[in-house]
N, C-alpha and C. Protein backbone atom coordinates (compact mmCIF):
# COMPACT_ATOMS: atom_id res chain seq x y z
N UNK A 1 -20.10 -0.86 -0.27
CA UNK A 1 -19.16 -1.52 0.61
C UNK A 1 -18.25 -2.44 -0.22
N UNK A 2 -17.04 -2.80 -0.04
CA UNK A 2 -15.70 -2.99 -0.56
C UNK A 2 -16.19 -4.59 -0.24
N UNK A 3 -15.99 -5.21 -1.38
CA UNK A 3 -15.79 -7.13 -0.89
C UNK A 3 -14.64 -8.11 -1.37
N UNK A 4 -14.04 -8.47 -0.35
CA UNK A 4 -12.71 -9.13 -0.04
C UNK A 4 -13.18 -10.68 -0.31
N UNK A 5 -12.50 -11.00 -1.39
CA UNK A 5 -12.54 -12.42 -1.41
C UNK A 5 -10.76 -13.06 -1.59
N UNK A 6 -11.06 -14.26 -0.42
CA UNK A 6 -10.15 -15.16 -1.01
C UNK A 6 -10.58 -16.63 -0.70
N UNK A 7 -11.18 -16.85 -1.42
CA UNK A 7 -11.56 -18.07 -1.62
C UNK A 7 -10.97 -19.61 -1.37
N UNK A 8 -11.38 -20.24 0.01
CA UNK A 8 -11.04 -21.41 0.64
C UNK A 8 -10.63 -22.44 -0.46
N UNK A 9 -10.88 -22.15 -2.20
CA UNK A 9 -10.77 -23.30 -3.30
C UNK A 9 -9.24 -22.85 -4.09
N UNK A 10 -8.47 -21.82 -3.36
CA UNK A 10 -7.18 -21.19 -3.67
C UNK A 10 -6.07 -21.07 -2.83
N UNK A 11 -4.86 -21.78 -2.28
CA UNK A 11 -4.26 -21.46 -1.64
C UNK A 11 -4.14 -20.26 -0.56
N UNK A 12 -3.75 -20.19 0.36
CA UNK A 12 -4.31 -18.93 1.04
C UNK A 12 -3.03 -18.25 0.89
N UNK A 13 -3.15 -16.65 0.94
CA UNK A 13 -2.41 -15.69 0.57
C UNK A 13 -1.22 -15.90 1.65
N UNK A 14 0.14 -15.47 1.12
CA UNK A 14 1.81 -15.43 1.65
C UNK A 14 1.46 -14.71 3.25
N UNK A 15 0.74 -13.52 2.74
CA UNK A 15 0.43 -12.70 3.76
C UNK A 15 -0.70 -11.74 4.03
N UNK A 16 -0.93 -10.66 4.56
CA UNK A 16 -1.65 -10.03 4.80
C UNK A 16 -2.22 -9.45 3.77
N UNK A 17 -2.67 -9.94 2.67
CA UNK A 17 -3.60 -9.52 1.50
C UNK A 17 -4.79 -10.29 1.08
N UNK A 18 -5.59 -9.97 0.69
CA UNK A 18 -6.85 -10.83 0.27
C UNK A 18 -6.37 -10.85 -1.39
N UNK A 19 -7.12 -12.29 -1.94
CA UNK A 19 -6.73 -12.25 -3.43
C UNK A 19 -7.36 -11.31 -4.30
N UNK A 20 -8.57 -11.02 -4.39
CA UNK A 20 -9.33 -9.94 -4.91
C UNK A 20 -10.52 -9.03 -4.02
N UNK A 21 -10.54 -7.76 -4.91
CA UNK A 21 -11.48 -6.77 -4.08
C UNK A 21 -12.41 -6.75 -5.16
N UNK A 22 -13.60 -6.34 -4.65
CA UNK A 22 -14.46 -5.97 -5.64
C UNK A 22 -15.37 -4.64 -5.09
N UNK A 23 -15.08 -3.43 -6.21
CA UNK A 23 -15.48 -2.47 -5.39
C UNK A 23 -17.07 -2.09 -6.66
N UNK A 24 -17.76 -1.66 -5.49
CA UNK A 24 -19.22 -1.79 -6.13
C UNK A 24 -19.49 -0.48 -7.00
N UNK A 25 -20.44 -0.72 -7.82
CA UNK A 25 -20.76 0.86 -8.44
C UNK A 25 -21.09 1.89 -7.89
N UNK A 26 -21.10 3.31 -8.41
CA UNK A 26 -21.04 4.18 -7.68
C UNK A 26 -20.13 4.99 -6.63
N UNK A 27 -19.01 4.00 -6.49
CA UNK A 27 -17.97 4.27 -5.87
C UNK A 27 -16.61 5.03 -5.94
N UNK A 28 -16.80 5.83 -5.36
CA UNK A 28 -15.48 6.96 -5.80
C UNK A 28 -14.30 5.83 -5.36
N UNK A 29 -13.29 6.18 -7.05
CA UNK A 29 -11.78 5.31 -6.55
C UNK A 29 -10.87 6.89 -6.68
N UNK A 30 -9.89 6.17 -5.44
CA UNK A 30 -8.44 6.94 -6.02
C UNK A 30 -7.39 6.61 -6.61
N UNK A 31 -6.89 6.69 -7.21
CA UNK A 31 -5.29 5.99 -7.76
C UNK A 31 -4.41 6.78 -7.18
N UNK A 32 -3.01 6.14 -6.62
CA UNK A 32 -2.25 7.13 -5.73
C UNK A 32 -1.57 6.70 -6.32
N UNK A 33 -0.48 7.90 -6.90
CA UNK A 33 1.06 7.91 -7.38
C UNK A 33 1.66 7.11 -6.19
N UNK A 34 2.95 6.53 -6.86
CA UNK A 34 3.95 5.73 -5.75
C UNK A 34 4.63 7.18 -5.22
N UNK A 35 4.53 6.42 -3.45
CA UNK A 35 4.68 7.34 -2.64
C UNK A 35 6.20 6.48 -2.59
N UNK A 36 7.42 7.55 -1.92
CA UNK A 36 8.86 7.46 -1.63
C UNK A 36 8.68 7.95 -0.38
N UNK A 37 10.08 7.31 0.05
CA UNK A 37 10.19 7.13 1.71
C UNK A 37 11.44 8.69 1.80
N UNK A 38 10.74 9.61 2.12
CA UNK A 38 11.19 10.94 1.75
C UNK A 38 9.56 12.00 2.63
N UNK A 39 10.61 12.70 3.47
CA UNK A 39 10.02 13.73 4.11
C UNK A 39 9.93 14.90 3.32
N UNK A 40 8.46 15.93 4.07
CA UNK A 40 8.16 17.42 3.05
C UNK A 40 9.49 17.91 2.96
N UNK A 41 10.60 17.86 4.26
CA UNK A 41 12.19 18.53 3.69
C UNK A 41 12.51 17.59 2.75
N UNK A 42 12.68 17.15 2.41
CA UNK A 42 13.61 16.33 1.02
C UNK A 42 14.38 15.20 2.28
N UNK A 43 14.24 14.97 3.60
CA UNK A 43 15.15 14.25 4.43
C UNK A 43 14.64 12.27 3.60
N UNK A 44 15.76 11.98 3.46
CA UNK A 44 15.51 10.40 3.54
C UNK A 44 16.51 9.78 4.43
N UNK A 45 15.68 8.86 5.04
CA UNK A 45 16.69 7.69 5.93
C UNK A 45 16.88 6.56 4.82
N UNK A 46 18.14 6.10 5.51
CA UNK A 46 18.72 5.19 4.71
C UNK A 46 17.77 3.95 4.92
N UNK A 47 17.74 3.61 6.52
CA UNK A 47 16.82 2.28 6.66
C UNK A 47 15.66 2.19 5.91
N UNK A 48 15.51 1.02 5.02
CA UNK A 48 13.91 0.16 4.34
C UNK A 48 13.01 0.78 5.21
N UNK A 49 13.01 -0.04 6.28
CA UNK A 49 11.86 0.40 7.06
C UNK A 49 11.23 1.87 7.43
N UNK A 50 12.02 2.36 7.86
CA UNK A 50 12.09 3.64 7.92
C UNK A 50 11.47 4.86 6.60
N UNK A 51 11.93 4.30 5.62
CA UNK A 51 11.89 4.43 3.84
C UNK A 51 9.85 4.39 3.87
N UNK A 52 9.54 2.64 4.28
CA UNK A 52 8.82 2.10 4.28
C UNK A 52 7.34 3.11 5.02
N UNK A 53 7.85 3.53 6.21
CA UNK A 53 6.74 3.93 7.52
C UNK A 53 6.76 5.50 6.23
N UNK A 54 7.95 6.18 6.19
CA UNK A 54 7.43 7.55 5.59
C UNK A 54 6.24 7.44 3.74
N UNK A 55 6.43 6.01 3.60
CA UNK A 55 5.76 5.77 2.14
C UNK A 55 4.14 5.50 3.07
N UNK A 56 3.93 4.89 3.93
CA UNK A 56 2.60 4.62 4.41
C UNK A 56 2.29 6.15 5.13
N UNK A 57 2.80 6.82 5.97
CA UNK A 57 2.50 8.03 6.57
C UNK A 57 1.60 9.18 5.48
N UNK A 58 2.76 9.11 4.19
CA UNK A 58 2.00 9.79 2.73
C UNK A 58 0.97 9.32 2.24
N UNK A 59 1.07 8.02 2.31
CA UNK A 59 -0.66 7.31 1.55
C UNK A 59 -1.69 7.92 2.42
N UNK A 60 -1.26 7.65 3.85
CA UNK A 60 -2.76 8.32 4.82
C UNK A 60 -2.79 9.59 4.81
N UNK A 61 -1.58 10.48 4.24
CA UNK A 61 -2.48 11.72 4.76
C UNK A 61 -3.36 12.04 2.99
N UNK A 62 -2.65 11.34 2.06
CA UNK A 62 -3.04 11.73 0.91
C UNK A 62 -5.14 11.00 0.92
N UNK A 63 -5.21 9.55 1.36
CA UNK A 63 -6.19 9.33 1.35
C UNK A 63 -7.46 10.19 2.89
N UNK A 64 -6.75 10.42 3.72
CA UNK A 64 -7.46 11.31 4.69
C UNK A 64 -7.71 12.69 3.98
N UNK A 65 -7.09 13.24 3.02
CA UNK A 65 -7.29 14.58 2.35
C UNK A 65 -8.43 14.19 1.48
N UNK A 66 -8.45 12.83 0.99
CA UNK A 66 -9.94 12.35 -0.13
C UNK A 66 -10.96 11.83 0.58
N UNK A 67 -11.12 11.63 1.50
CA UNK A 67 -12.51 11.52 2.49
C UNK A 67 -11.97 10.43 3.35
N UNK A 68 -10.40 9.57 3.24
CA UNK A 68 -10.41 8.22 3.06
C UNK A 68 -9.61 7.87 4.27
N UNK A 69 -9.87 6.61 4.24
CA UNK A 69 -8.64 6.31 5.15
C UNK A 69 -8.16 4.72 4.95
N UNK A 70 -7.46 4.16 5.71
CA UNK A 70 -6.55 2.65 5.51
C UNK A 70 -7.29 1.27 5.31
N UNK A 71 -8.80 1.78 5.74
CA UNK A 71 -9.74 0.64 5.17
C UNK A 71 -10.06 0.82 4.02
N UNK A 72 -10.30 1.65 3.31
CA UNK A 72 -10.46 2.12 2.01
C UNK A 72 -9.89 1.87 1.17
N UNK A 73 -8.38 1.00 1.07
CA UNK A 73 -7.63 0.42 0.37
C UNK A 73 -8.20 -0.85 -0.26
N UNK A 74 -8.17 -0.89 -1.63
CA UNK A 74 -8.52 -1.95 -2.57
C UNK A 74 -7.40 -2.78 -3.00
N UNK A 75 -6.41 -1.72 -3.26
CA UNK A 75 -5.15 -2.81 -3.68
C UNK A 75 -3.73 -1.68 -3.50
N UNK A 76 -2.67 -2.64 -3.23
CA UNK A 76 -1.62 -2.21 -2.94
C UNK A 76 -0.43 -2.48 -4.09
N UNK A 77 0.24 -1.60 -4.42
CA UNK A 77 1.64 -2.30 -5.19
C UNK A 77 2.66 -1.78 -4.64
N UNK A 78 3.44 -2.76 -4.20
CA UNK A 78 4.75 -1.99 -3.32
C UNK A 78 6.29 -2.78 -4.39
N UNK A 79 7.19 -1.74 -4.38
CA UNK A 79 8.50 -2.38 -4.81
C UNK A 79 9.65 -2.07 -3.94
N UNK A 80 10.46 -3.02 -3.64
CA UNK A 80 11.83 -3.03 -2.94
C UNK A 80 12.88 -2.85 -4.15
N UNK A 81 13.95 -2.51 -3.59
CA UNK A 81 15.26 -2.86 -4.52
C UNK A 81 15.93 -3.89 -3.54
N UNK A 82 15.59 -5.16 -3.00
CA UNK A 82 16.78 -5.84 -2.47
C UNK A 82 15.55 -6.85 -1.58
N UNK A 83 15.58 -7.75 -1.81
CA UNK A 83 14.91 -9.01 -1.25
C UNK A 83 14.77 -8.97 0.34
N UNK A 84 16.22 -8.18 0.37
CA UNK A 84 16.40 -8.30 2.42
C UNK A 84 15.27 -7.21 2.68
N UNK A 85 15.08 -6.50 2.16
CA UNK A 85 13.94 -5.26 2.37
C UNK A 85 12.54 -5.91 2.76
N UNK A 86 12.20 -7.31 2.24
CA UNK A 86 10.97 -7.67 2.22
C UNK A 86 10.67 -7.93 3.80
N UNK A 87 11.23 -8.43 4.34
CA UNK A 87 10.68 -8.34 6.29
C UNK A 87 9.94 -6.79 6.33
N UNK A 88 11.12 -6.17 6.61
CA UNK A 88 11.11 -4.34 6.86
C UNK A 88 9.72 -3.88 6.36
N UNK A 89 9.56 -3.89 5.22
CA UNK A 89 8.43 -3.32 4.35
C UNK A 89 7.12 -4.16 4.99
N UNK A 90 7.04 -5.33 5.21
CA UNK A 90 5.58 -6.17 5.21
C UNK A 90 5.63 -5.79 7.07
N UNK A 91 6.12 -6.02 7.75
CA UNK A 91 6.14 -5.47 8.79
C UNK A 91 5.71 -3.96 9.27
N UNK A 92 5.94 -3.19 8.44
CA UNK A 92 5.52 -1.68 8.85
C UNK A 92 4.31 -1.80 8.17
N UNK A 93 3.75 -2.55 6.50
CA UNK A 93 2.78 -2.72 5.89
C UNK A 93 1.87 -3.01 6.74
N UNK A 94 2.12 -4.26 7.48
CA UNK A 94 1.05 -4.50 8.62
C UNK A 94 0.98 -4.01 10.02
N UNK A 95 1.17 -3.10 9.86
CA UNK A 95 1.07 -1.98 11.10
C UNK A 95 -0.06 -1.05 11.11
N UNK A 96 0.28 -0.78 9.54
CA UNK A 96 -0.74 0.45 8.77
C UNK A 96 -2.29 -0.27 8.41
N UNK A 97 -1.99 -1.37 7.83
CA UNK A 97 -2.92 -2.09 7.03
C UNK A 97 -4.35 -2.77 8.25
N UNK A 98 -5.58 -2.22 7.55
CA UNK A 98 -6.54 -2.72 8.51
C UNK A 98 -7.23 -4.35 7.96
N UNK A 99 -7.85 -5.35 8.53
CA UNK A 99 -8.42 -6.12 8.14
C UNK A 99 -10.03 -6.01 7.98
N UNK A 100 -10.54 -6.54 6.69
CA UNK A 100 -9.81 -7.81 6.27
C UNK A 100 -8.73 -6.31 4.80
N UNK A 101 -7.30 -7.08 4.74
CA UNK A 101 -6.92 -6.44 4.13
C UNK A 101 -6.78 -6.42 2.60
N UNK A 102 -6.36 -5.47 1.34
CA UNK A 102 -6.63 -4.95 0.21
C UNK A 102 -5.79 -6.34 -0.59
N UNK A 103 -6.06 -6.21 -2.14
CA UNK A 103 -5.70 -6.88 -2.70
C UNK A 103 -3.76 -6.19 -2.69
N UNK A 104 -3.03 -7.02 -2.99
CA UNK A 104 -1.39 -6.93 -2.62
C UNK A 104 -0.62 -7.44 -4.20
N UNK A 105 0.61 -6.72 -4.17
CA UNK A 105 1.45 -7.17 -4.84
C UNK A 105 2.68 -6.50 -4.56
N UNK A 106 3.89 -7.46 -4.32
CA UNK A 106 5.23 -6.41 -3.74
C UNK A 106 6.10 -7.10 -4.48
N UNK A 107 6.86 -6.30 -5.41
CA UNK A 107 7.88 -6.62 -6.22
C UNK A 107 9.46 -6.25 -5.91
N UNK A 108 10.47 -7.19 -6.48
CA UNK A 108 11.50 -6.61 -6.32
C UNK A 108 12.03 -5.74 -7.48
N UNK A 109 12.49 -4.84 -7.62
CA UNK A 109 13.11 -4.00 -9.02
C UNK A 109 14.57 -4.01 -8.48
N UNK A 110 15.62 -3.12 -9.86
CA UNK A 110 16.49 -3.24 -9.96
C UNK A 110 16.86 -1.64 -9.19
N UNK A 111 16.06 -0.83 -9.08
CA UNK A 111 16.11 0.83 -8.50
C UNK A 111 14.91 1.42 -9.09
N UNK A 112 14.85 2.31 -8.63
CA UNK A 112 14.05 3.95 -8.72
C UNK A 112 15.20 5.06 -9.32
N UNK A 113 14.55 6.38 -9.54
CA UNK A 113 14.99 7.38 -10.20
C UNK A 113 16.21 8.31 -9.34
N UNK A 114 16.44 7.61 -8.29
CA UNK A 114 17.34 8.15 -7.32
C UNK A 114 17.92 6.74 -6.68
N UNK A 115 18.72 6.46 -6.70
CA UNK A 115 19.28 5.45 -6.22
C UNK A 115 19.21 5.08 -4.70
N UNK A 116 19.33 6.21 -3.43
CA UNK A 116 19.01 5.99 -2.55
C UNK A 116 17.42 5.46 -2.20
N UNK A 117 16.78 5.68 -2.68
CA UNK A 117 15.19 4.98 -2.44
C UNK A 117 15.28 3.42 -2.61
N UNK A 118 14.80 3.24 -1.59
CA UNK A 118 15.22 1.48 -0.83
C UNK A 118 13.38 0.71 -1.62
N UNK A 119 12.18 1.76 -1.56
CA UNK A 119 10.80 1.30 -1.23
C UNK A 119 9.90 2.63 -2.15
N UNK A 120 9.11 1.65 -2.36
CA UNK A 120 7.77 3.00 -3.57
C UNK A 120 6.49 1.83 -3.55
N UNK A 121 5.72 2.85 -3.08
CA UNK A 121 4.32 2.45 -2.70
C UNK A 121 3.49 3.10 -3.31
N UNK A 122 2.61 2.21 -4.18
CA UNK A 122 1.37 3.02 -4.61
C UNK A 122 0.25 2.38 -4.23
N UNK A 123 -1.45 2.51 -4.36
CA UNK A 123 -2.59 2.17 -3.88
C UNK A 123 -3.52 2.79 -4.37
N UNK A 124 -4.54 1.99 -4.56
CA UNK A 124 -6.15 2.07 -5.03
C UNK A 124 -6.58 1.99 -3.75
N UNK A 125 -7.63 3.21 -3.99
CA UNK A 125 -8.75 3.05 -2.68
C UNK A 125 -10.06 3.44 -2.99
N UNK A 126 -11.18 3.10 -2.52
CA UNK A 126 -12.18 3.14 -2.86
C UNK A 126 -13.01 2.95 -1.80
N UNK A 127 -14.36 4.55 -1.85
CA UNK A 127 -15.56 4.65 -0.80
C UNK A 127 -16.52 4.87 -1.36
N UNK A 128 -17.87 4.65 -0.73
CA UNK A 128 -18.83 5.22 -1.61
C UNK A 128 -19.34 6.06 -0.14
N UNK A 129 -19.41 7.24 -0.75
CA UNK A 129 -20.07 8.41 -0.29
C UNK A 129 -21.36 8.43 0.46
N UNK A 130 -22.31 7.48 -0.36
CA UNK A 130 -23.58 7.93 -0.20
C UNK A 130 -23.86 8.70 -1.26
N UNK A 131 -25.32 9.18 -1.01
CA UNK A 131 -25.93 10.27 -1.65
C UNK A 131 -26.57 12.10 -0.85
């Protein structure tokens, strides 16, 4: 089982993230490539948000294909290109996101490899199976 600390002796987190996870031995992790806000057609919407919901839609089906699902998240790294993006993104983030939620970090960059991409999401997740 996954353990969420943020510790009452540390400021409490901006938002919906815990400061650290600690995932126990034995535990299958995944590392997920940063997902883009881009449909199986190649369609992208211009809107962040929008950008945003198709980058979380890919994480779940990619972690539902590994046994997994949105509790299973250990840590998140998300990047915007544009500060105004940050509502849009943490808003659809916490739509998706279950409590108590994964360790977080959301950066701003200067672009991605295509200029229209507003948002790129990647994530650690981690279950243990059993035996």
């Amino acid at each position: 089982m996954l353990s969420h600390h943020t510790p009452e002796s540390m400021r409490a987190p901006f938002a919906l993230y815990s400061h650290g996870v600690v995932v126990p031995p034995g535990t299958h992790v995944l590392f997920g490539s940063g997902q883009l806000g881009i449909t199986q057609d190649d369609k992208i919407p211009e809107d962040a948000a929008a950008q945003a919901e198709l980058c979380f839609e890919s994480i779940g089906k990619l972690l539902r294909d590994a046994g997994m699902g949105f509790e299973d998240l250990v840590r998140i790294n998300a990047f915007v290109t544009d500060r105004s993006y940050l509502p849009a993104y943490m808003a659809v983030r916490d739509s998706f996101i279950e409590s108590p939620p994964p360790a977080s970090t959301l950066m701003i960059v200067s672009g991605f490899a295509r200029e229209i991409f507003k948002v790129e999401i990647e994530v650690v997740a981690a279950k243990n199976f059993g035996k």
